[in-house]
PDB file of N, CA and C in Angstrom:
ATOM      1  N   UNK A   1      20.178  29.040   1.015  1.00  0.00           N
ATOM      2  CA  UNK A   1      21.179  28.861  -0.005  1.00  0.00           C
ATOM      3  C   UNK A   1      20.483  28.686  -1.352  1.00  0.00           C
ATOM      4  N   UNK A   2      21.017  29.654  -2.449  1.00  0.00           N
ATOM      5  CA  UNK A   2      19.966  29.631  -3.820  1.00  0.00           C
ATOM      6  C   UNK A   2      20.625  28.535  -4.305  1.00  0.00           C
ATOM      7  N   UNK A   3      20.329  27.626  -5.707  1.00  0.00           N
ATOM      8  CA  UNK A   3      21.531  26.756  -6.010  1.00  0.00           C
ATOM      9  C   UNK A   3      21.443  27.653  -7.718  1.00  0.00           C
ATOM     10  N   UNK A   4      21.679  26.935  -8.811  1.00  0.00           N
ATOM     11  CA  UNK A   4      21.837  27.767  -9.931  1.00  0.00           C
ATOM     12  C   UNK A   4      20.387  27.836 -10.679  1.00  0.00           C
ATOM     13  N   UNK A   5      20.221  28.419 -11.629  1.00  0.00           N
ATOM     14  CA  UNK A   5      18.860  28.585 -11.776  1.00  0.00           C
ATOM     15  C   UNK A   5      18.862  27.086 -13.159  1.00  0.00           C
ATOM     16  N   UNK A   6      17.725  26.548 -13.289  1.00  0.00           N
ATOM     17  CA  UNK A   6      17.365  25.626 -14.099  1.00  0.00           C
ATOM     18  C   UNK A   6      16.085  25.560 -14.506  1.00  0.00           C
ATOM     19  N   UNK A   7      16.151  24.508 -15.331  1.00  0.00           N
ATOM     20  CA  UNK A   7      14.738  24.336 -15.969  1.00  0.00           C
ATOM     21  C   UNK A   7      14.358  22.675 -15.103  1.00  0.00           C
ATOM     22  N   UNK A   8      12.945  23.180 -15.112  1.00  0.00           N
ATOM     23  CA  UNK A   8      11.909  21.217 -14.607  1.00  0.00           C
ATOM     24  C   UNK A   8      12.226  20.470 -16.349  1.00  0.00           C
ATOM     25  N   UNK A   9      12.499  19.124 -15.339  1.00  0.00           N
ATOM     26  CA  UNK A   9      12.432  18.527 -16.187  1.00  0.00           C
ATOM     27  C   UNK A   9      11.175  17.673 -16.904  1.00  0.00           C
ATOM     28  N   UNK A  10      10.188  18.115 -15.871  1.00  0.00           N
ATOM     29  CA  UNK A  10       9.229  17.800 -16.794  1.00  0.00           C
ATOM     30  C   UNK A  10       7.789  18.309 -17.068  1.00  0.00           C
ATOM     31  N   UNK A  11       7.971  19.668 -16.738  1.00  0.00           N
ATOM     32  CA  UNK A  11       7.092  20.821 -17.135  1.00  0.00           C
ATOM     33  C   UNK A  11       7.961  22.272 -17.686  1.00  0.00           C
ATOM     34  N   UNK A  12       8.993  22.476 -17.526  1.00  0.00           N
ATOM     35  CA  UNK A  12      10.041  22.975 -18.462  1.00  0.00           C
ATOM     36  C   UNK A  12      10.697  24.520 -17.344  1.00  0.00           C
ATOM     37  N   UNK A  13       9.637  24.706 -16.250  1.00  0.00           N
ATOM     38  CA  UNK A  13       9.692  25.822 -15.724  1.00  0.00           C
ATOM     39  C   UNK A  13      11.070  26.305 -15.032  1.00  0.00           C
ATOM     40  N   UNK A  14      11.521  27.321 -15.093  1.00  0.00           N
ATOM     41  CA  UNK A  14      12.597  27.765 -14.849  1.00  0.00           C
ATOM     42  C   UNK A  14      12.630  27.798 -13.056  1.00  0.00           C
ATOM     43  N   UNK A  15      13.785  27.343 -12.021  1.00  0.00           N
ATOM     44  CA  UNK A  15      14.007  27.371 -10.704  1.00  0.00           C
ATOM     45  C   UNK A  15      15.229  27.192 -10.279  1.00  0.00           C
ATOM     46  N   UNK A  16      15.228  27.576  -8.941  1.00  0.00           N
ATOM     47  CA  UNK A  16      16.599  27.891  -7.995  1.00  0.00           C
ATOM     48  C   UNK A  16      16.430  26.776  -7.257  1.00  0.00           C
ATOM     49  N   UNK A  17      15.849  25.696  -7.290  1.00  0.00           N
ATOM     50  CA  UNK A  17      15.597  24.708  -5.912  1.00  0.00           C
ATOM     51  C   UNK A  17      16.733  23.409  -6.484  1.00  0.00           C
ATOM     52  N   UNK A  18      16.837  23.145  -5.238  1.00  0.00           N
ATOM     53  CA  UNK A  18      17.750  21.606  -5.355  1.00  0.00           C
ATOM     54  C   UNK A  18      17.095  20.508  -6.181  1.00  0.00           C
ATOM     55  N   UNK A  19      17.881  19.447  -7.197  1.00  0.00           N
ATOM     56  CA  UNK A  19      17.334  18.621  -7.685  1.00  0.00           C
ATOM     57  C   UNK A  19      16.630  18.968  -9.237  1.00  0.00           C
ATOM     58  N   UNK A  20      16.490  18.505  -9.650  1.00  0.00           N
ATOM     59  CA  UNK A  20      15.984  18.484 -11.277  1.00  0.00           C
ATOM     60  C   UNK A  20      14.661  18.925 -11.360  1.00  0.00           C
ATOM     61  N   UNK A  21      13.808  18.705 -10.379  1.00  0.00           N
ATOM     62  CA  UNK A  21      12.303  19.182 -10.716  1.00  0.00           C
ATOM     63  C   UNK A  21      11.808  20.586  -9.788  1.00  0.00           C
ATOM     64  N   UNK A  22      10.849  21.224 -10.378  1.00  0.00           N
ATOM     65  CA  UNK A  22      10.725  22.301  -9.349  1.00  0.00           C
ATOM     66  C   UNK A  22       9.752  22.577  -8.571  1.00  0.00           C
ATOM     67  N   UNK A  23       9.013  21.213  -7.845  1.00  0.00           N
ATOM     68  CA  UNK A  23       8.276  20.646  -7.068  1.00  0.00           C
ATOM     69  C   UNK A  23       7.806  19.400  -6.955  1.00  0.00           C
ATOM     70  N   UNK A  24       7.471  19.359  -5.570  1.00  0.00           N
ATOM     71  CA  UNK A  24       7.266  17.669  -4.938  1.00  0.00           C
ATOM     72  C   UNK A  24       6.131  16.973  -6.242  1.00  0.00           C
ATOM     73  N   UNK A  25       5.028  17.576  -6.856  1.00  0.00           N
ATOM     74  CA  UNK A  25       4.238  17.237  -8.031  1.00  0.00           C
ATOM     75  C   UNK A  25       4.575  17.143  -9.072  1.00  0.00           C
ATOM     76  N   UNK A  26       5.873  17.573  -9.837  1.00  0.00           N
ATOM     77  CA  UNK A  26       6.202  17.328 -10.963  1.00  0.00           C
ATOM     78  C   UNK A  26       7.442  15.951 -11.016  1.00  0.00           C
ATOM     79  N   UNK A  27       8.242  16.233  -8.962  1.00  0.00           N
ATOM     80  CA  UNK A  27       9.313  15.286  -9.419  1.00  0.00           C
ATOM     81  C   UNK A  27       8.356  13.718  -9.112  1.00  0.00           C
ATOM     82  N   UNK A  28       6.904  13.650  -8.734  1.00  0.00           N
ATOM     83  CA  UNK A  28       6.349  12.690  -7.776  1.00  0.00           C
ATOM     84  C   UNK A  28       6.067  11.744  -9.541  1.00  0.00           C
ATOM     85  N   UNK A  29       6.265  12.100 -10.682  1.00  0.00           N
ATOM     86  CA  UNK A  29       5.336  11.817 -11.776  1.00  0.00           C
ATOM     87  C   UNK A  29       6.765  11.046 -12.070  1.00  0.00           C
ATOM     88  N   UNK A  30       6.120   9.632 -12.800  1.00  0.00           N
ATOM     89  CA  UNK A  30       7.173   8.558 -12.904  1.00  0.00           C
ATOM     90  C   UNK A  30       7.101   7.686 -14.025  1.00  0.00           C
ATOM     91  N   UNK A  31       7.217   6.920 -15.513  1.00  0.00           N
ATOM     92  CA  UNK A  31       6.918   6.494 -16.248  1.00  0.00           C
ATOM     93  C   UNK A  31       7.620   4.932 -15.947  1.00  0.00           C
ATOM     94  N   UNK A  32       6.908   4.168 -15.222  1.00  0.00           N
ATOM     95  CA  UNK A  32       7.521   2.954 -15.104  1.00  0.00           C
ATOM     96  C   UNK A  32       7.786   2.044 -16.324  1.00  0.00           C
ATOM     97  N   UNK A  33       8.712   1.194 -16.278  1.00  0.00           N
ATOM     98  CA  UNK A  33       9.267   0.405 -17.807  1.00  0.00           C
ATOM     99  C   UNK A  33       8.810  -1.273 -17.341  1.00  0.00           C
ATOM    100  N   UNK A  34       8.262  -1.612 -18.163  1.00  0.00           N
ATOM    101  CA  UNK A  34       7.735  -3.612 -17.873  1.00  0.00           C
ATOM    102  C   UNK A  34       8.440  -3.677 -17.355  1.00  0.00           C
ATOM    103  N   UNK A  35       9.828  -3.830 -16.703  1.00  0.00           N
ATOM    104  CA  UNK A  35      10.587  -4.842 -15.747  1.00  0.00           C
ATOM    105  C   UNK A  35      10.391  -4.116 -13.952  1.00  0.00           C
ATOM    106  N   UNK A  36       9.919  -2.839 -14.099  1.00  0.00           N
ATOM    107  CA  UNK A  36       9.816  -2.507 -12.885  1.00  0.00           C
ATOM    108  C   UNK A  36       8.513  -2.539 -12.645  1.00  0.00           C
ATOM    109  N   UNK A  37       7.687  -2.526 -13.323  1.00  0.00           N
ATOM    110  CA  UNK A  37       6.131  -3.077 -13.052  1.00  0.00           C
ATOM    111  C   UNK A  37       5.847  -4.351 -12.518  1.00  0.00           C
ATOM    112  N   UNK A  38       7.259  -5.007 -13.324  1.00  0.00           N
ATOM    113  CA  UNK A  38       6.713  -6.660 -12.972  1.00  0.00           C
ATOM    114  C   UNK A  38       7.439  -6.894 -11.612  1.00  0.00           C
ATOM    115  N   UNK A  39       8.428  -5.884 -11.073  1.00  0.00           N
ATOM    116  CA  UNK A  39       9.361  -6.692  -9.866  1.00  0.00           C
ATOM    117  C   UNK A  39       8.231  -5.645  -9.035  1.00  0.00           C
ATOM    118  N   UNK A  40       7.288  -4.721  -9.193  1.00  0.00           N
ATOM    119  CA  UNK A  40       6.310  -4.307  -8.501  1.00  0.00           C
ATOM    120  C   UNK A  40       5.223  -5.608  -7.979  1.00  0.00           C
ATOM    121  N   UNK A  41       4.889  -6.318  -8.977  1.00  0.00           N
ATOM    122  CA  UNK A  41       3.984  -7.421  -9.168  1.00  0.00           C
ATOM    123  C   UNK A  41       4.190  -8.366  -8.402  1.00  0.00           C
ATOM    124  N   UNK A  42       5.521  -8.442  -8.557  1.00  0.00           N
ATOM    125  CA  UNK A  42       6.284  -9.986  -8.025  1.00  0.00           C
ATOM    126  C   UNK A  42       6.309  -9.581  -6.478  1.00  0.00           C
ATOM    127  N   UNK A  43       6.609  -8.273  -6.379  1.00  0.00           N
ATOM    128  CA  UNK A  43       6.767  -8.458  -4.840  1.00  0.00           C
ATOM    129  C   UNK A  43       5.257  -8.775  -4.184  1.00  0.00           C
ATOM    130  N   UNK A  44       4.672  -7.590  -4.570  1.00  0.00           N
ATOM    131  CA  UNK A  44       3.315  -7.317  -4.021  1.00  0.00           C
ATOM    132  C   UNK A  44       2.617  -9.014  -4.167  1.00  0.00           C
ATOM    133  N   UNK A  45       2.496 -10.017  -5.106  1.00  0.00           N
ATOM    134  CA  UNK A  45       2.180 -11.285  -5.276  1.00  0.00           C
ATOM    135  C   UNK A  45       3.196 -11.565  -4.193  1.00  0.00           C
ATOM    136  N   UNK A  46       4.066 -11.924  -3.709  1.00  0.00           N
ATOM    137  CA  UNK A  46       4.346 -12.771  -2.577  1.00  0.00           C
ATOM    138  C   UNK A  46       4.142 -11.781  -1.800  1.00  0.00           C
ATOM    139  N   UNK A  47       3.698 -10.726  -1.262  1.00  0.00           N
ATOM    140  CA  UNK A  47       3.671 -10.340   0.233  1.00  0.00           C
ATOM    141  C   UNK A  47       1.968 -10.928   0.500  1.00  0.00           C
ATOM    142  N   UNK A  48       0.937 -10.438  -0.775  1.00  0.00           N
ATOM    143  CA  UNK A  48      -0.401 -11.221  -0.440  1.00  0.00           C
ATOM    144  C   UNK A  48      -0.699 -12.510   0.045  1.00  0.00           C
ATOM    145  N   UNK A  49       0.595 -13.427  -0.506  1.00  0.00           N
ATOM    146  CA  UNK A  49       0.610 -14.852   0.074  1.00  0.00           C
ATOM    147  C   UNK A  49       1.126 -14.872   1.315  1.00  0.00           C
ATOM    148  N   UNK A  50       2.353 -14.714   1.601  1.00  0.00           N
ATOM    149  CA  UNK A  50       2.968 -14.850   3.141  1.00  0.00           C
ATOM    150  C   UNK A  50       2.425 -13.967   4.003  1.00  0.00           C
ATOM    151  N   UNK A  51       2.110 -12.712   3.977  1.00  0.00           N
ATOM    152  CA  UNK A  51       1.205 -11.492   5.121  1.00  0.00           C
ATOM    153  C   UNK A  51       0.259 -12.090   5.670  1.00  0.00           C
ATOM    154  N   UNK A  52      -0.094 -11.330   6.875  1.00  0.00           N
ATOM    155  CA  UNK A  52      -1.297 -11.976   8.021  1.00  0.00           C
ATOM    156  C   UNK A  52      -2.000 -10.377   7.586  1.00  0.00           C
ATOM    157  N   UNK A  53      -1.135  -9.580   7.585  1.00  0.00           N
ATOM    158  CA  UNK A  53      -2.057  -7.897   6.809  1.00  0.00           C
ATOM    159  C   UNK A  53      -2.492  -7.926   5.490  1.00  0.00           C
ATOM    160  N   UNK A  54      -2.198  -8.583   4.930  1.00  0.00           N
ATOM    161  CA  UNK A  54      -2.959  -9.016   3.622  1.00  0.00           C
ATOM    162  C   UNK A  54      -4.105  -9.363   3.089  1.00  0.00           C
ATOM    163  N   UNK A  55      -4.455 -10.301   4.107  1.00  0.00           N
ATOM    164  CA  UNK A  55      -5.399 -10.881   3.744  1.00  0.00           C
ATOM    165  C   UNK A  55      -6.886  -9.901   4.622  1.00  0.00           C
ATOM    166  N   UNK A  56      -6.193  -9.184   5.692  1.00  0.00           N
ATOM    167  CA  UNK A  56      -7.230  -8.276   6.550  1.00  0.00           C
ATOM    168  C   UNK A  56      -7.382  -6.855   5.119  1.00  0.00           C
ATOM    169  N   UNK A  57      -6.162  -6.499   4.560  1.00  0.00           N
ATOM    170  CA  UNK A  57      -6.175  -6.010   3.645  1.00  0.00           C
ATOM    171  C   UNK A  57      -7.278  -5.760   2.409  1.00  0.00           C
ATOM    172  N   UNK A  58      -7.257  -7.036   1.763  1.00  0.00           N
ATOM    173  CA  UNK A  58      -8.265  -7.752   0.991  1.00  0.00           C
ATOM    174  C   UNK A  58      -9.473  -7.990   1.519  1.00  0.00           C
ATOM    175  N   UNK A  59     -10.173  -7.820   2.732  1.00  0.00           N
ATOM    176  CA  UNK A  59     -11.320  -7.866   3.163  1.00  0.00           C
ATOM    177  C   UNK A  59     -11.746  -6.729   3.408  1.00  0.00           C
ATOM    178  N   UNK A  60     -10.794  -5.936   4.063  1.00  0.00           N
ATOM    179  CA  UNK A  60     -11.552  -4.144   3.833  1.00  0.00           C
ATOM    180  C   UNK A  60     -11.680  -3.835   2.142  1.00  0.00           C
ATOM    181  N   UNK A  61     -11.226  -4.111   1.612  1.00  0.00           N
ATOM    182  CA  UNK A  61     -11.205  -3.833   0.110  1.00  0.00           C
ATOM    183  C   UNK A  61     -12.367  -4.710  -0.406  1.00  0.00           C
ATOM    184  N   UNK A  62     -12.677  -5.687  -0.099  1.00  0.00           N
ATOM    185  CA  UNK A  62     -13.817  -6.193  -0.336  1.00  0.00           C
ATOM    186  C   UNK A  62     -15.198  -5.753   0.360  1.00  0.00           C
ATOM    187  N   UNK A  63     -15.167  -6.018   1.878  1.00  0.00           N
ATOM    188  CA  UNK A  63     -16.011  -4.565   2.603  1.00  0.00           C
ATOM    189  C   UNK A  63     -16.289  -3.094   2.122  1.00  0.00           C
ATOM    190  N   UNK A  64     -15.798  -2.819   1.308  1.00  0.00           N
ATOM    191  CA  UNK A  64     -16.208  -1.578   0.667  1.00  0.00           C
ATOM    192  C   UNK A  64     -16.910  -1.669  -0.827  1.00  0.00           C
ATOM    193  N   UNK A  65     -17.487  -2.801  -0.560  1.00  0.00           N
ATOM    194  CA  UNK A  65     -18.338  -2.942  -2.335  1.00  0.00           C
ATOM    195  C   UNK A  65     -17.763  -2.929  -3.554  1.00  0.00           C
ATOM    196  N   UNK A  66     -16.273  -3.397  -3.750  1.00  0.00           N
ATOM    197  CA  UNK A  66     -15.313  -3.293  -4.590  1.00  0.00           C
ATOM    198  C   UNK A  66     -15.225  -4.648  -5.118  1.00  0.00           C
ATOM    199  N   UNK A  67     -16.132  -5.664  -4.425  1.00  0.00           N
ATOM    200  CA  UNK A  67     -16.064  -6.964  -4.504  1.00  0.00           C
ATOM    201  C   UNK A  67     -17.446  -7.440  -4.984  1.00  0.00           C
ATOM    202  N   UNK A  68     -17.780  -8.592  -5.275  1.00  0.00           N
ATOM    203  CA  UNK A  68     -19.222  -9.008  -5.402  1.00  0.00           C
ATOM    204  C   UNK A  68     -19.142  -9.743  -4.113  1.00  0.00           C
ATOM    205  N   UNK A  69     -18.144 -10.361  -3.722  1.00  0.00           N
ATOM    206  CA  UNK A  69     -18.451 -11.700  -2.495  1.00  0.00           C
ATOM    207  C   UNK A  69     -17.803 -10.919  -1.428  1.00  0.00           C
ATOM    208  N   UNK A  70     -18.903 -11.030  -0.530  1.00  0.00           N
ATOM    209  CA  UNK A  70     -18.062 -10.266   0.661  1.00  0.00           C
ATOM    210  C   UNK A  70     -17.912 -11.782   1.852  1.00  0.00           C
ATOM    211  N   UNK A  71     -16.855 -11.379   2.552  1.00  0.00           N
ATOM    212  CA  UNK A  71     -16.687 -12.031   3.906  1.00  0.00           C
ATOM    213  C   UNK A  71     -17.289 -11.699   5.045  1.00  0.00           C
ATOM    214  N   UNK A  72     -17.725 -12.298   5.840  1.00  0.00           N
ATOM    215  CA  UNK A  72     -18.273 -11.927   6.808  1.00  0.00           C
ATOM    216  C   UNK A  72     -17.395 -11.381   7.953  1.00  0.00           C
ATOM    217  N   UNK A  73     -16.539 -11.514   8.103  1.00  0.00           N
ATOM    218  CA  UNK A  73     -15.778 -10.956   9.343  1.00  0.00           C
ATOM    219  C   UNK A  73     -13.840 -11.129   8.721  1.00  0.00           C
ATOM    220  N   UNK A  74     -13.298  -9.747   9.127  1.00  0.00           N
ATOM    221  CA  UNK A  74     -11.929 -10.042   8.533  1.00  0.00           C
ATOM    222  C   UNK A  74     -11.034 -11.179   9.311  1.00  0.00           C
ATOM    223  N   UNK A  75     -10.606 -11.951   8.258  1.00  0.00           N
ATOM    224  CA  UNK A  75      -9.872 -12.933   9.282  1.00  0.00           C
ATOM    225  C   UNK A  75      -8.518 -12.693  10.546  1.00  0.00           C
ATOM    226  N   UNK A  76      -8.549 -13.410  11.301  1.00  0.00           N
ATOM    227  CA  UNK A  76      -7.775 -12.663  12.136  1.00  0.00           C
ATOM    228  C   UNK A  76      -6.600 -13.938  12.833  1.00  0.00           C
ATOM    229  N   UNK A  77      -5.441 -13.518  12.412  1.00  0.00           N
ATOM    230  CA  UNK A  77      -4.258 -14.335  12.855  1.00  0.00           C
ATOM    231  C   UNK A  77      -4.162 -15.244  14.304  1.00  0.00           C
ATOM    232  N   UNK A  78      -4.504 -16.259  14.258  1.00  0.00           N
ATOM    233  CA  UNK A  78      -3.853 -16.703  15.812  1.00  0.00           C
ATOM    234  C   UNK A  78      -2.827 -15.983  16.658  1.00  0.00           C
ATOM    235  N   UNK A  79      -1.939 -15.895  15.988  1.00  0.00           N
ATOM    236  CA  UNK A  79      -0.487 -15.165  16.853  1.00  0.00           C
ATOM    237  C   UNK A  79      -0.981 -13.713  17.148  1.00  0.00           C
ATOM    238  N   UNK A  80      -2.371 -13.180  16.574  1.00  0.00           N
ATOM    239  CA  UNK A  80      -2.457 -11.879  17.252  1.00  0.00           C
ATOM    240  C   UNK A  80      -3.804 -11.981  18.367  1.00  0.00           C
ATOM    241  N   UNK A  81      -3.785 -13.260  18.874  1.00  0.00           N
ATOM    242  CA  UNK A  81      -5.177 -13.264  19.607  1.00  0.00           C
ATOM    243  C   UNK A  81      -4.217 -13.317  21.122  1.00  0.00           C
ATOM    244  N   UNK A  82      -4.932 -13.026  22.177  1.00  0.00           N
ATOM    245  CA  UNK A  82      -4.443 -13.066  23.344  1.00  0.00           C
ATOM    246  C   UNK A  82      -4.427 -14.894  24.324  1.00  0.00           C
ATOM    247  N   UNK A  83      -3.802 -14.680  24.962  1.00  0.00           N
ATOM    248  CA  UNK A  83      -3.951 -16.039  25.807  1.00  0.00           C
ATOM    249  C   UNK A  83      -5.690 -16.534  25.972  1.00  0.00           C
ATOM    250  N   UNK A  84      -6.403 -15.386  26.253  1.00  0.00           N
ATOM    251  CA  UNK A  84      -7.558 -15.504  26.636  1.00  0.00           C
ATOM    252  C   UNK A  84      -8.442 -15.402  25.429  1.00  0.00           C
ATOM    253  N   UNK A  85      -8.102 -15.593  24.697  1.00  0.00           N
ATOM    254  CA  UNK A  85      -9.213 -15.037  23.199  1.00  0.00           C
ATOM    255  C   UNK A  85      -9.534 -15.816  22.294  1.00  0.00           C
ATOM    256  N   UNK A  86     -10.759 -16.495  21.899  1.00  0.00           N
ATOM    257  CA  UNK A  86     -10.762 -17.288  20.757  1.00  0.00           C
ATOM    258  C   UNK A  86     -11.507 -16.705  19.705  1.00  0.00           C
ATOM    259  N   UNK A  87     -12.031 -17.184  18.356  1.00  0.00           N
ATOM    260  CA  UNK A  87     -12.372 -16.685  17.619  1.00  0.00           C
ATOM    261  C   UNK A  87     -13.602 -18.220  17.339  1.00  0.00           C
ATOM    262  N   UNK A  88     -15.023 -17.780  17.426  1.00  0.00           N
ATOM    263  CA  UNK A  88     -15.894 -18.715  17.152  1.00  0.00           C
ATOM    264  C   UNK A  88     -17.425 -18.801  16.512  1.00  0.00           C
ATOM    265  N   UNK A  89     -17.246 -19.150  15.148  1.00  0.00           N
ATOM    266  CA  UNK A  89     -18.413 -18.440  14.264  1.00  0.00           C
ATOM    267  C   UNK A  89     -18.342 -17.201  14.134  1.00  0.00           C
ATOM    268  N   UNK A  90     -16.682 -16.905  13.691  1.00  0.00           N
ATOM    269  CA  UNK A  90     -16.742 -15.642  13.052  1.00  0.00           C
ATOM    270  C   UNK A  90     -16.633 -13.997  14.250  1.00  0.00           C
ATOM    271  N   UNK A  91     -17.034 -14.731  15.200  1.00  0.00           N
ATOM    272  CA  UNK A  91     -16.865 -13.694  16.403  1.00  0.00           C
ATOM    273  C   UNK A  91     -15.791 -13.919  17.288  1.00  0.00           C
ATOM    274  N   UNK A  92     -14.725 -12.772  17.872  1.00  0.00           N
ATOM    275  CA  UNK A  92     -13.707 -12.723  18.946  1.00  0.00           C
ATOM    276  C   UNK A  92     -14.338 -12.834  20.262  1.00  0.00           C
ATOM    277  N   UNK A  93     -13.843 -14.088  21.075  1.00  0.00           N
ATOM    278  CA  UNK A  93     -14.903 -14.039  22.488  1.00  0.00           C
ATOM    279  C   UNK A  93     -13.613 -13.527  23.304  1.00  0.00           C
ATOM    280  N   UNK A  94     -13.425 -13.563  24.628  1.00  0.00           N
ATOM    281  CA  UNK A  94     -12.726 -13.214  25.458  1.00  0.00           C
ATOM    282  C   UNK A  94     -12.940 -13.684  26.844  1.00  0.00           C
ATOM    283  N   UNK A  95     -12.344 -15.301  27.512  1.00  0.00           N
ATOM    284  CA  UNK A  95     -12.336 -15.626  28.691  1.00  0.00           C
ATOM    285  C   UNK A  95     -12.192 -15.057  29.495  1.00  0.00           C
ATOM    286  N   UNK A  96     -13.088 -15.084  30.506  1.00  0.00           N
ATOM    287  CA  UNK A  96     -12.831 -14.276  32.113  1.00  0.00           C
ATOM    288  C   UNK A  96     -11.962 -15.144  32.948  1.00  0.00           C
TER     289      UNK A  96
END
């Protein structure tokens, strides 16, 4: 189904495709305004605090030399260790 012909709205090029832009690269481009930057901020600041992926997050990101202080081992949630599993000096052991 053709739809009517138009112009991108933000490279100017003339097209038959659905929607205002006339590809996934021109409609992907976005000029955010301070209040949506900051409710970007705000979220992303409380998910770093409450997340258990967060903070494993922040240690691969630090593991990759992006950091000066590295951690020695990513921390790892109680609630994701098994009945049998502890975590001691940094190492996961596993009871027989």
């Amino acid at each position: 189904m053709a739809y009517k012909e138009k112009n991108c709205a933000l490279c100017g090029v003339k097209h038959n495709k659905r929607g205002e832009f006339c590809s996934r690269s021109c409609g992907n481009t976005r000029a955010h305004t301070k209040q949506s930057r900051q409710a970007i901020s705000d979220a992303k600041r409380e998910w770093h605090a409450t997340s258990d992926i967060a903070a494993v997050v922040a240690h691969n990101y630090t593991s990759l030399g992006n950091n000066k202080v590295l951690d020695p081992v990513a921390p790892v949630s109680p609630s994701r260790l098994s009945h049998n599993q502890f975590v001691e000096d940094g190492d996961l052991w596993t009871e027989a």
